[in-house]
N, C-alpha and C. Protein backbone atom coordinates (compact mmCIF):
# COMPACT_ATOMS: atom_id res chain seq x y z
N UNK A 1 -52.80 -42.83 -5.43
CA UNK A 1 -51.81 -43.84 -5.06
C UNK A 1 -52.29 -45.20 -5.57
N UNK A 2 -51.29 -46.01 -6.38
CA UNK A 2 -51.28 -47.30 -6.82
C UNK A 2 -51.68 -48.05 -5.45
N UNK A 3 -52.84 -49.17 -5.78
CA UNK A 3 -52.89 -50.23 -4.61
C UNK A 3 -51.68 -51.40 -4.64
N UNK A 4 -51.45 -51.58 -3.32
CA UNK A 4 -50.32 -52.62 -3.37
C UNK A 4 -50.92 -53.56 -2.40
N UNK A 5 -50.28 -54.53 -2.22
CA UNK A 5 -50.56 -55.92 -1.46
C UNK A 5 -48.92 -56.65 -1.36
N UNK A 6 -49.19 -56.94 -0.14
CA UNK A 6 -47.90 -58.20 0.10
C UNK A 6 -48.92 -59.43 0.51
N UNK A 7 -48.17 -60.09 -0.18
CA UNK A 7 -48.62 -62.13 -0.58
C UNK A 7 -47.61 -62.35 0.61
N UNK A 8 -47.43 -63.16 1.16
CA UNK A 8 -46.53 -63.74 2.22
C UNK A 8 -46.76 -65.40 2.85
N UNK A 9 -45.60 -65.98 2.94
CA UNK A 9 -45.30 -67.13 3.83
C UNK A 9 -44.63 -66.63 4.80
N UNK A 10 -44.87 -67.00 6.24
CA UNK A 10 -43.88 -66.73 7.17
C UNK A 10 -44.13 -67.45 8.40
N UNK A 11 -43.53 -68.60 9.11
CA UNK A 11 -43.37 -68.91 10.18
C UNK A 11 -42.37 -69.25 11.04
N UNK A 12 -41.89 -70.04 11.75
CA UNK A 12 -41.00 -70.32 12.15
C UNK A 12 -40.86 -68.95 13.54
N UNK A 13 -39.79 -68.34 13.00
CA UNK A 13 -39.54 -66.92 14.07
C UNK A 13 -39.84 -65.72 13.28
N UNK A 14 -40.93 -65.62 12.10
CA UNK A 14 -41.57 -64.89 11.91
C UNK A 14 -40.78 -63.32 10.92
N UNK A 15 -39.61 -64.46 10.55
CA UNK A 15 -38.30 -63.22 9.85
C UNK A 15 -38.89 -62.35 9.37
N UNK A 16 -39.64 -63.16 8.15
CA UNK A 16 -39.67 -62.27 6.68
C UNK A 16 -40.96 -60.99 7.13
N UNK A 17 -42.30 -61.97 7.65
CA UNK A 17 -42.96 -60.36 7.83
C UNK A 17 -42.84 -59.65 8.72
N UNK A 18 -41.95 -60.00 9.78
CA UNK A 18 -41.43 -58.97 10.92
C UNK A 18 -40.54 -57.44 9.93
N UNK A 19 -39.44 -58.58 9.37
CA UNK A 19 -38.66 -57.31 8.33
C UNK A 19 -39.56 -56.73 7.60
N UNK A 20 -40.48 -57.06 6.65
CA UNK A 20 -41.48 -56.16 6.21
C UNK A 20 -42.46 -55.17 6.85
N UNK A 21 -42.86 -55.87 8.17
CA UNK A 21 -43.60 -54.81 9.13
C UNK A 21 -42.24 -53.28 9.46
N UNK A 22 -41.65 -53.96 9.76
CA UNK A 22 -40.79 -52.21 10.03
C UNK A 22 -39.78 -51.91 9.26
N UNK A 23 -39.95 -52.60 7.67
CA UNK A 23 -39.68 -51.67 6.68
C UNK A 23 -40.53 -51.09 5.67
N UNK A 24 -42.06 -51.13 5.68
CA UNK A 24 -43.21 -50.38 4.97
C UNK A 24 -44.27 -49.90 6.15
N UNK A 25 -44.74 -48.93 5.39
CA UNK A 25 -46.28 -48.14 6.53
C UNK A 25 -46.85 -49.39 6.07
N UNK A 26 -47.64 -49.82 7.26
CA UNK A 26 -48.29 -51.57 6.84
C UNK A 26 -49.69 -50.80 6.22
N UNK A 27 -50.14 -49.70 6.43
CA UNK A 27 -51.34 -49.17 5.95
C UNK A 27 -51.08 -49.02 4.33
N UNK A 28 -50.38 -48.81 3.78
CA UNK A 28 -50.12 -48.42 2.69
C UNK A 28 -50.26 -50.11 2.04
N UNK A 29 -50.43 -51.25 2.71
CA UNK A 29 -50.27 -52.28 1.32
C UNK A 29 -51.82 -52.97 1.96
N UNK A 30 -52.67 -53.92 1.59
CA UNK A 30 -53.33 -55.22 1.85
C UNK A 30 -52.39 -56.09 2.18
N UNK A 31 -52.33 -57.11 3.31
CA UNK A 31 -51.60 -58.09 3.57
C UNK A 31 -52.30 -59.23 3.28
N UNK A 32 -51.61 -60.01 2.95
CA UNK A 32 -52.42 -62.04 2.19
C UNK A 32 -51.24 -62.97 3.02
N UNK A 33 -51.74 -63.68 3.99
CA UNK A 33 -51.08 -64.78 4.93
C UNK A 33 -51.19 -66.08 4.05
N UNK A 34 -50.79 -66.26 3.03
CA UNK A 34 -50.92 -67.69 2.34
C UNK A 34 -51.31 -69.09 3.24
N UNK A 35 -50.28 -68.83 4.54
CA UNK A 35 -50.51 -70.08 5.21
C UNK A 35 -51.96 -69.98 6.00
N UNK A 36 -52.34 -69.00 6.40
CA UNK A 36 -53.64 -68.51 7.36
C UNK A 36 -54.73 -68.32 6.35
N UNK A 37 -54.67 -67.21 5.02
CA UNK A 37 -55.92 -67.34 4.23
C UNK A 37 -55.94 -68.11 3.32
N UNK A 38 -55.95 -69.14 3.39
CA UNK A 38 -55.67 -70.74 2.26
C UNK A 38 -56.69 -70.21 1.27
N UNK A 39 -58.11 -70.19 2.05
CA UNK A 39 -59.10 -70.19 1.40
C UNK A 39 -59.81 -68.82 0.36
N UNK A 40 -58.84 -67.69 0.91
CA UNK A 40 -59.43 -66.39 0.12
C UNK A 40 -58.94 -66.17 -1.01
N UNK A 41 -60.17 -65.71 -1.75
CA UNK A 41 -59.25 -65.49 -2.82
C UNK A 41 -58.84 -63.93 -3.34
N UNK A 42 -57.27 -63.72 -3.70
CA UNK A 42 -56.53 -62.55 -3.70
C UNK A 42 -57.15 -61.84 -4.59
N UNK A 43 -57.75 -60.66 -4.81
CA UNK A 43 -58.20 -60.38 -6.16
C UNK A 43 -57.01 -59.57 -7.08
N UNK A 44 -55.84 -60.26 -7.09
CA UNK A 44 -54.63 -60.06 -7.98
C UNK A 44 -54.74 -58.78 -8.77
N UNK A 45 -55.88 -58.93 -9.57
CA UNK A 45 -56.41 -57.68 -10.54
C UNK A 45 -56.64 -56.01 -9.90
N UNK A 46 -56.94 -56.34 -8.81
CA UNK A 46 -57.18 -55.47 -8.18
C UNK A 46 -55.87 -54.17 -7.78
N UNK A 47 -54.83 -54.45 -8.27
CA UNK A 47 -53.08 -54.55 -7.24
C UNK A 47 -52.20 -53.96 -8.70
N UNK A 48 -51.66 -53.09 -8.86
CA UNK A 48 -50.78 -52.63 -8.97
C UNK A 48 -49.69 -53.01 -9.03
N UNK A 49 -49.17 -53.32 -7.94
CA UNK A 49 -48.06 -53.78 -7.46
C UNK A 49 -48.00 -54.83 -5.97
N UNK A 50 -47.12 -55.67 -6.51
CA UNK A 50 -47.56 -57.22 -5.38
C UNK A 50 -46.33 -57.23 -5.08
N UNK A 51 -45.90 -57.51 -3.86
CA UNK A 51 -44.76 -57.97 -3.23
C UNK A 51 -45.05 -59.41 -2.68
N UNK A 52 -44.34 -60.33 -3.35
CA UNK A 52 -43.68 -61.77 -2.73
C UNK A 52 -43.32 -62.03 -1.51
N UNK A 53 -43.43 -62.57 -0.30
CA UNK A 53 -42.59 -62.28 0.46
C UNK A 53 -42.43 -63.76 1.28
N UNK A 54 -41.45 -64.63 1.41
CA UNK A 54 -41.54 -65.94 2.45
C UNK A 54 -40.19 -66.30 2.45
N UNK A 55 -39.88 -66.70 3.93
CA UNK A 55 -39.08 -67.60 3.70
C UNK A 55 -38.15 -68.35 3.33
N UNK A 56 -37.21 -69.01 3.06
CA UNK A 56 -36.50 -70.02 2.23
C UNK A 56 -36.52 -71.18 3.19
N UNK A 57 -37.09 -72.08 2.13
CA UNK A 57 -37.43 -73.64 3.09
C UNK A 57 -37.11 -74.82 1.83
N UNK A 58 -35.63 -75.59 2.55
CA UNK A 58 -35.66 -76.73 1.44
C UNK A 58 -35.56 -75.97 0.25
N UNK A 59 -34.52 -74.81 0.34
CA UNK A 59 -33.98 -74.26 -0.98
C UNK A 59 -34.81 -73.78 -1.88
N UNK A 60 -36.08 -72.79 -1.72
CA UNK A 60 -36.89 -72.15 -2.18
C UNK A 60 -38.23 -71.68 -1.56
N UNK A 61 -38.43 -71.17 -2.07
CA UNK A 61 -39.99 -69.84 -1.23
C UNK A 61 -40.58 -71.42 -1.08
N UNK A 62 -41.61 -70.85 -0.11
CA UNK A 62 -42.40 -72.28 0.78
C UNK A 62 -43.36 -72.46 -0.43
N UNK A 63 -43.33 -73.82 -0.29
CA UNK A 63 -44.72 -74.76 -1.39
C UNK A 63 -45.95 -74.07 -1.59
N UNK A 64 -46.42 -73.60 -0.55
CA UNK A 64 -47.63 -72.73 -0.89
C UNK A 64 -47.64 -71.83 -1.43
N UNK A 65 -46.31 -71.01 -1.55
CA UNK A 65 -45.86 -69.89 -2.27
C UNK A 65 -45.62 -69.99 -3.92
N UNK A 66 -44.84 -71.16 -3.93
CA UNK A 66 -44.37 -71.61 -4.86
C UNK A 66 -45.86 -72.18 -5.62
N UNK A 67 -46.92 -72.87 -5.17
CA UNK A 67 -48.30 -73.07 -5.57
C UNK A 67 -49.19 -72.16 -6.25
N UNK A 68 -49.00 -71.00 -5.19
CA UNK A 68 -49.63 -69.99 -5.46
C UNK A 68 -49.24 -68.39 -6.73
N UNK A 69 -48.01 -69.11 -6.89
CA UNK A 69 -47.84 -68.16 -8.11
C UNK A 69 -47.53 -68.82 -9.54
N UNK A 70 -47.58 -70.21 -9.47
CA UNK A 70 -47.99 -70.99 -10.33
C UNK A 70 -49.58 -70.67 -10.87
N UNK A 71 -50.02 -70.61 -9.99
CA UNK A 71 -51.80 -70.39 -10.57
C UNK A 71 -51.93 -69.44 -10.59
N UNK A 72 -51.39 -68.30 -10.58
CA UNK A 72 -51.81 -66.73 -10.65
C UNK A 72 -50.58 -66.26 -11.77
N UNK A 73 -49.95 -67.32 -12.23
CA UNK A 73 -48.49 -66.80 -13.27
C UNK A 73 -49.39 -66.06 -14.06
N UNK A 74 -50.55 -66.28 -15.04
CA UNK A 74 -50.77 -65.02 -15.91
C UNK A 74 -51.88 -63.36 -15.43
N UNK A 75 -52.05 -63.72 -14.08
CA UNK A 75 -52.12 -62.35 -13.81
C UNK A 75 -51.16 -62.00 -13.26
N UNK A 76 -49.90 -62.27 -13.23
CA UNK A 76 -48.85 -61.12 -12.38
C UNK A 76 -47.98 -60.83 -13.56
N UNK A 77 -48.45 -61.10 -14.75
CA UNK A 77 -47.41 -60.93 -16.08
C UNK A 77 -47.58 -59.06 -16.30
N UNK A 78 -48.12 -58.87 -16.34
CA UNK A 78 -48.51 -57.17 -16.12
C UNK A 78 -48.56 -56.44 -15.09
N UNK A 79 -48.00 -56.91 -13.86
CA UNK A 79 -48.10 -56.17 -13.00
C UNK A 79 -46.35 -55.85 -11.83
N UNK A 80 -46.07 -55.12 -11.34
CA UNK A 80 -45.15 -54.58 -10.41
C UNK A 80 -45.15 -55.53 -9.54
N UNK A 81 -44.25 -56.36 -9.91
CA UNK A 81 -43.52 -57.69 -8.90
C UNK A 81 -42.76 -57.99 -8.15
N UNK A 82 -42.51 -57.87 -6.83
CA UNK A 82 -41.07 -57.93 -6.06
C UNK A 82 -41.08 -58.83 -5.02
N UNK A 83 -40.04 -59.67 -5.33
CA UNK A 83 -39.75 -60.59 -4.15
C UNK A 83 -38.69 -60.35 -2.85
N UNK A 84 -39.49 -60.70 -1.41
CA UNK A 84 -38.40 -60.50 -0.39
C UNK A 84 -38.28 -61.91 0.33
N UNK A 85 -37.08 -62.26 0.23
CA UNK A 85 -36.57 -63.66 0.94
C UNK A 85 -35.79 -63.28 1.85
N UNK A 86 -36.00 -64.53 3.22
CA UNK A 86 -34.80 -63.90 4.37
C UNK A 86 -34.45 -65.80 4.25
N UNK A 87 -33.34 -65.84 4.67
CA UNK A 87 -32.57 -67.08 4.66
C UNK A 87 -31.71 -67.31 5.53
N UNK A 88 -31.33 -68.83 6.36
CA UNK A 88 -30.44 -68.80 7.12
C UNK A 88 -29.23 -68.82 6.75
N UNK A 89 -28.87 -69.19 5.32
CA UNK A 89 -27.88 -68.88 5.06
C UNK A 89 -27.66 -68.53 3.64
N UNK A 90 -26.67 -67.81 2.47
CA UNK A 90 -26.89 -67.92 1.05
C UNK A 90 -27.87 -67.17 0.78
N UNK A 91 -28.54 -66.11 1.23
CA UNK A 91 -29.28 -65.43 0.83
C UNK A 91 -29.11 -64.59 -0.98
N UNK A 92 -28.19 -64.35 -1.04
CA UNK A 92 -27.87 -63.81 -2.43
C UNK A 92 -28.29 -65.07 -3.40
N UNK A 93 -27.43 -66.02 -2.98
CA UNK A 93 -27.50 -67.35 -4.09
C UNK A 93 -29.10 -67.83 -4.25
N UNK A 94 -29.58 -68.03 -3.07
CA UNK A 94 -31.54 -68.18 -3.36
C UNK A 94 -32.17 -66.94 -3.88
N UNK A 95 -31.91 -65.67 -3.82
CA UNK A 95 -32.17 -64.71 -4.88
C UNK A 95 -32.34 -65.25 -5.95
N UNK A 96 -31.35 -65.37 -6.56
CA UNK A 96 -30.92 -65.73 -7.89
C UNK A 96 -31.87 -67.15 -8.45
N UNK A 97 -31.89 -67.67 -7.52
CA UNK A 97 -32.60 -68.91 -7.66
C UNK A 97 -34.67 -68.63 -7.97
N UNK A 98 -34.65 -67.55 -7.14
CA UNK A 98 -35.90 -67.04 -6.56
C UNK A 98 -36.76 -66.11 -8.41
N UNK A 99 -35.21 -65.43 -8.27
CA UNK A 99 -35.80 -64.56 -10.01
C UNK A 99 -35.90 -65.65 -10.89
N UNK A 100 -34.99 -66.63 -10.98
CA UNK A 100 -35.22 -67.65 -12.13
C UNK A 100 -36.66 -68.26 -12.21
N UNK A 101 -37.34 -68.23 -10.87
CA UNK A 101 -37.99 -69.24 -11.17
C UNK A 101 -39.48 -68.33 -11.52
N UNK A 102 -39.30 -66.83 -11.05
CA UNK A 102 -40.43 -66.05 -11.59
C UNK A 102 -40.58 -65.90 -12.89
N UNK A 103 -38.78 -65.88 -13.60
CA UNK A 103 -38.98 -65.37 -15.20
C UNK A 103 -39.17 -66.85 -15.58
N UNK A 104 -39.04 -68.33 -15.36
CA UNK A 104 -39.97 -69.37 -15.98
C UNK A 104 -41.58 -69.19 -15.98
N UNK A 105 -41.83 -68.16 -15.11
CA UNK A 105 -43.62 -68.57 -14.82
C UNK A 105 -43.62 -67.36 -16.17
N UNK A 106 -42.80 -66.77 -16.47
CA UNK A 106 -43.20 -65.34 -17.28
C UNK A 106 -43.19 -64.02 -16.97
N UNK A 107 -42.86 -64.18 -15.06
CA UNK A 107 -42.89 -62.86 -14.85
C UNK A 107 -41.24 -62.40 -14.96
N UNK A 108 -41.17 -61.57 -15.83
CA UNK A 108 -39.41 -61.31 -16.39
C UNK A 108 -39.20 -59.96 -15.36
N UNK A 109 -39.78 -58.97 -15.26
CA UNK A 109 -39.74 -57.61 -14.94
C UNK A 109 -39.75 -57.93 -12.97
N UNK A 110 -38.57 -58.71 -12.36
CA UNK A 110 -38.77 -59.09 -11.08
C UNK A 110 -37.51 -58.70 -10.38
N UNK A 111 -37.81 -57.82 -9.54
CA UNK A 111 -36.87 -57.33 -8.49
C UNK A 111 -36.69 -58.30 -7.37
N UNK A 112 -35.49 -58.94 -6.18
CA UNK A 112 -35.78 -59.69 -5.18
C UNK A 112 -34.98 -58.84 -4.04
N UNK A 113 -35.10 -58.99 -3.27
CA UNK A 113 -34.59 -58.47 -1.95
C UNK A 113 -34.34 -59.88 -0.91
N UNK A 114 -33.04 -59.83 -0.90
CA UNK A 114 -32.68 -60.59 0.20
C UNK A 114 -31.70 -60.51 1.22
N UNK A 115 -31.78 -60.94 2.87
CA UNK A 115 -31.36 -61.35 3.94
C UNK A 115 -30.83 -62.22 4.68
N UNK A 116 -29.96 -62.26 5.57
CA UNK A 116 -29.89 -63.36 6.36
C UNK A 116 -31.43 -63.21 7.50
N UNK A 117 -31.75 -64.64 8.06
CA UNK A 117 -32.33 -64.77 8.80
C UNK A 117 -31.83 -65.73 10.06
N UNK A 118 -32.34 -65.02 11.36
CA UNK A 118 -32.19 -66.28 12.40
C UNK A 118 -32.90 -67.96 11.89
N UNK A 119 -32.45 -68.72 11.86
CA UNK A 119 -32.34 -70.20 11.58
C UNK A 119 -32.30 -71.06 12.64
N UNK A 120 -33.00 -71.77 12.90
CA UNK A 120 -32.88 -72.90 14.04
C UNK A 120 -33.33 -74.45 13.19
N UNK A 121 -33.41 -74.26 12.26
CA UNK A 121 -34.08 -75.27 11.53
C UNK A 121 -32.90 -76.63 11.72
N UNK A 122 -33.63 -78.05 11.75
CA UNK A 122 -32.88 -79.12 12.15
C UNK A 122 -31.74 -79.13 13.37
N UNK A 123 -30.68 -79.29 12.81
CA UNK A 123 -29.29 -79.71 13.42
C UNK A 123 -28.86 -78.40 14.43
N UNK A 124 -29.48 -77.25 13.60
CA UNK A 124 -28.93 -75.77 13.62
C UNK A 124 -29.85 -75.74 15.10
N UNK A 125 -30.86 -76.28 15.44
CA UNK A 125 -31.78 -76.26 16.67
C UNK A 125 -30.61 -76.64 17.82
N UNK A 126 -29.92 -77.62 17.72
CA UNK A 126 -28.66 -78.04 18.76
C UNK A 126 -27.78 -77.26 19.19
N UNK A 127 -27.68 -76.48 18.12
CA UNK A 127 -26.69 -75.10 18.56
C UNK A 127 -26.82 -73.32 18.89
N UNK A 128 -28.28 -73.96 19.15
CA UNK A 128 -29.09 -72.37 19.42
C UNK A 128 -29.25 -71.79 18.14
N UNK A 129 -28.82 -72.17 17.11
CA UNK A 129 -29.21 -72.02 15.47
C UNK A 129 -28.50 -70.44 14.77
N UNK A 130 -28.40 -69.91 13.78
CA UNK A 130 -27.53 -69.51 13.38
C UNK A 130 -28.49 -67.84 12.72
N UNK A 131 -27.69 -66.77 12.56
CA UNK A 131 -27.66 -65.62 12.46
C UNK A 131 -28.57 -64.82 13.51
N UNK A 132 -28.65 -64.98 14.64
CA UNK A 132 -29.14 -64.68 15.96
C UNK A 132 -29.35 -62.84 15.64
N UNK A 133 -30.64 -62.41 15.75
CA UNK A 133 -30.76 -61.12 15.92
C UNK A 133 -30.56 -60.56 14.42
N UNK A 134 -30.95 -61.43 13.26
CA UNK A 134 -31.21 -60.99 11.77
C UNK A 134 -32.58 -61.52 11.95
N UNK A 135 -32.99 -60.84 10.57
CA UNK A 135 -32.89 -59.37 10.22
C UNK A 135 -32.92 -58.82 11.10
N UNK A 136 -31.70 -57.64 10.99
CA UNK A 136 -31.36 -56.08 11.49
C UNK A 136 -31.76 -55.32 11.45
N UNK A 137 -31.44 -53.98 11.82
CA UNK A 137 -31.88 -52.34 11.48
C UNK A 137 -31.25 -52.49 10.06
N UNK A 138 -30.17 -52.84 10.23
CA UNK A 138 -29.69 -52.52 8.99
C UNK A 138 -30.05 -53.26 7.65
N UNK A 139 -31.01 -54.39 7.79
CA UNK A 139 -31.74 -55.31 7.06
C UNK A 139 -32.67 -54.56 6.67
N UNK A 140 -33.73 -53.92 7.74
CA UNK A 140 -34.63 -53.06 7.24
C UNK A 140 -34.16 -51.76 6.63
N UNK A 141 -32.91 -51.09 6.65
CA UNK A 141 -32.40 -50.15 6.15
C UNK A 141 -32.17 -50.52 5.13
N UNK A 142 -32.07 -51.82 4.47
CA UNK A 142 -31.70 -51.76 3.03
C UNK A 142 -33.39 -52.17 2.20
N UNK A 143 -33.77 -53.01 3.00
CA UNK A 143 -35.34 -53.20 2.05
C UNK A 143 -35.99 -52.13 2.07
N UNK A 144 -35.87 -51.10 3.21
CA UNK A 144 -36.65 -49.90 2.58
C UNK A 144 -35.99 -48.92 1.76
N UNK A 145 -34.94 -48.91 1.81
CA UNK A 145 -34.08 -48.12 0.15
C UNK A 145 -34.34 -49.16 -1.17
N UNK A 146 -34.47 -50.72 -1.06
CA UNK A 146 -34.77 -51.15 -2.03
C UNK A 146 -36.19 -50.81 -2.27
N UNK A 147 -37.13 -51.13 -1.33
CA UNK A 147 -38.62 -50.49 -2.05
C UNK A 147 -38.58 -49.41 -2.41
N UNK A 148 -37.55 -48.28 -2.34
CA UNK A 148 -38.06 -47.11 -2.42
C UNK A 148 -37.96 -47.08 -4.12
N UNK A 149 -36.67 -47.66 -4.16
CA UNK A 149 -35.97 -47.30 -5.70
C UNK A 149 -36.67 -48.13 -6.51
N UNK A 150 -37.83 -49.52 -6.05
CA UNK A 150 -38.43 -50.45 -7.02
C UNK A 150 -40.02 -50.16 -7.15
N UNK A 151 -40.60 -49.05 -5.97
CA UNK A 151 -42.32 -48.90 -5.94
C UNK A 151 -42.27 -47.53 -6.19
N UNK A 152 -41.31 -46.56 -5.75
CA UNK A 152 -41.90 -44.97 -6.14
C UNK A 152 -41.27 -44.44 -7.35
């Protein structure tokens, strides 16, 4: 079996690696907390296949994310790349936004997976905030048919 790893941003209410925890055997990948292991370094080379995974903040994967695959753009040029974004809203449209900005770094060969997410961010905090109880079963029912058809 190919080694895999998920890279990840996630805070707030914890969308994106909640949906990833109960849509992969968590044994089956290495996990990398970007915001928690600032300091380690990923051994990229090591990986097969890397899954993306954070967020949408201010209309793209979080800064550290966005940092961190800036400086690793030419080791992920050869390797099994997939991004998962959860969003409070527009999830398809930051997809789209999300592949563009992998095939500028060079990585062309990039699958994304995206969601709505519960949102409380700003204004949306006043109104108990928006997609309450996303990601779903049925959220995780589709990222694990998408991993299936993009890792096996």
């Amino acid at each position: 079996m190919s080694k895999k790893a998920i890279i990840y941003t996630s805070y707030h209410h914890n969308n994106t690696v909640n949906l990833l925890k109960d849509a992969v055997n968590e044994l089956e990948y290495d996990w990398y907390n970007l915001l928690r292991d600032k300091d380690v370094k990923i051994p990229i080379n090591d990986y097969e296949t890397i899954i993306f995974a954070s967020g949408i903040y201010y209309s793209r994967m979080h800064k550290i994310m966005v940092r961190f695959l800036l400086e690793n753009k030419d080791e992920l040029e050869e390797k099994k790349v997939l991004a998962v974004i959860t969003a409070g809203k527009n999830p398809s449209g930051y997809a789209k936004r999300v592949k563009t900005h992998f095939r500028n770094l060079g990585i062309l060969n990039i699958h994304v997976f995206s969601c709505l997410a519960f949102d409380t961010y700003g204004p949306l905090k006043l109104i108990g905030g928006v997609n309450k109880g996303r990601p779903n079963k049925g959220d995780v029912s589709k990222l694990t048919s998408f991993l299936e058809e993009h890792i096996w």
